[in-house]
N, C-alpha and C. Protein backbone atom coordinates (compact mmCIF):
# COMPACT_ATOMS: atom_id res chain seq x y z
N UNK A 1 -10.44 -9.44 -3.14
CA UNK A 1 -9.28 -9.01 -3.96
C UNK A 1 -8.16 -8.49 -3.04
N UNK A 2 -6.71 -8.38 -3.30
CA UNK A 2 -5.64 -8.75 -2.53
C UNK A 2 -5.13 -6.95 -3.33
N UNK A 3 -6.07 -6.45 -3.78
CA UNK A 3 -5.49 -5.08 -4.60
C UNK A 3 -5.60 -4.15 -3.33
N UNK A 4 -6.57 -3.97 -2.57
CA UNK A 4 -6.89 -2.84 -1.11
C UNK A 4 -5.72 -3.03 -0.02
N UNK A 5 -5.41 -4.47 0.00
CA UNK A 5 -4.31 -4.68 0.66
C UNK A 5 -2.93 -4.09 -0.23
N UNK A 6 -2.94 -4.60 -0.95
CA UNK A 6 -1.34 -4.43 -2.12
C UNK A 6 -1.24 -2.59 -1.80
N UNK A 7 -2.47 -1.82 -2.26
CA UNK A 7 -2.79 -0.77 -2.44
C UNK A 7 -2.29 0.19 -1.10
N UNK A 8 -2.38 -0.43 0.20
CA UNK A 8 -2.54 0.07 1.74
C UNK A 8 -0.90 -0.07 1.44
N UNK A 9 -0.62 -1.36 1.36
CA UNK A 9 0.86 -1.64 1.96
C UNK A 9 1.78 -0.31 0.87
N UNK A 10 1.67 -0.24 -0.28
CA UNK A 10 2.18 0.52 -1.32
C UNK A 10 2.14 2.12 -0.41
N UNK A 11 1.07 2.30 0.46
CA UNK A 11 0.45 3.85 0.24
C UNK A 11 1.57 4.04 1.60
N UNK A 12 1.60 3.26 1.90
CA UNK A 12 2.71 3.24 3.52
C UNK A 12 4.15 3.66 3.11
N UNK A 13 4.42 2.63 2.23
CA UNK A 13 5.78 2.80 1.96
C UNK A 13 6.02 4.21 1.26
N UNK A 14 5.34 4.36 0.18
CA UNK A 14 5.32 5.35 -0.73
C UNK A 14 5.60 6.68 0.63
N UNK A 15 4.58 7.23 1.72
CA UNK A 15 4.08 7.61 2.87
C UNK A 15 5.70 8.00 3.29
N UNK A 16 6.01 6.39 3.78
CA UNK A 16 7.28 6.51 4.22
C UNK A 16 8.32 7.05 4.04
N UNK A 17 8.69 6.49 2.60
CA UNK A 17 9.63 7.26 1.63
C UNK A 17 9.69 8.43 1.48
């Protein structure tokens, strides 16, 4: 499932922001 990835990339940006 492509959700742990979607989920990582989201937690970064979110992180980022």
């Amino acid at each position: 499932v492509v959700s742990s990835e979607a989920s990582d990339k989201i937690g970064m940006i979110l992180f980022k922001a």
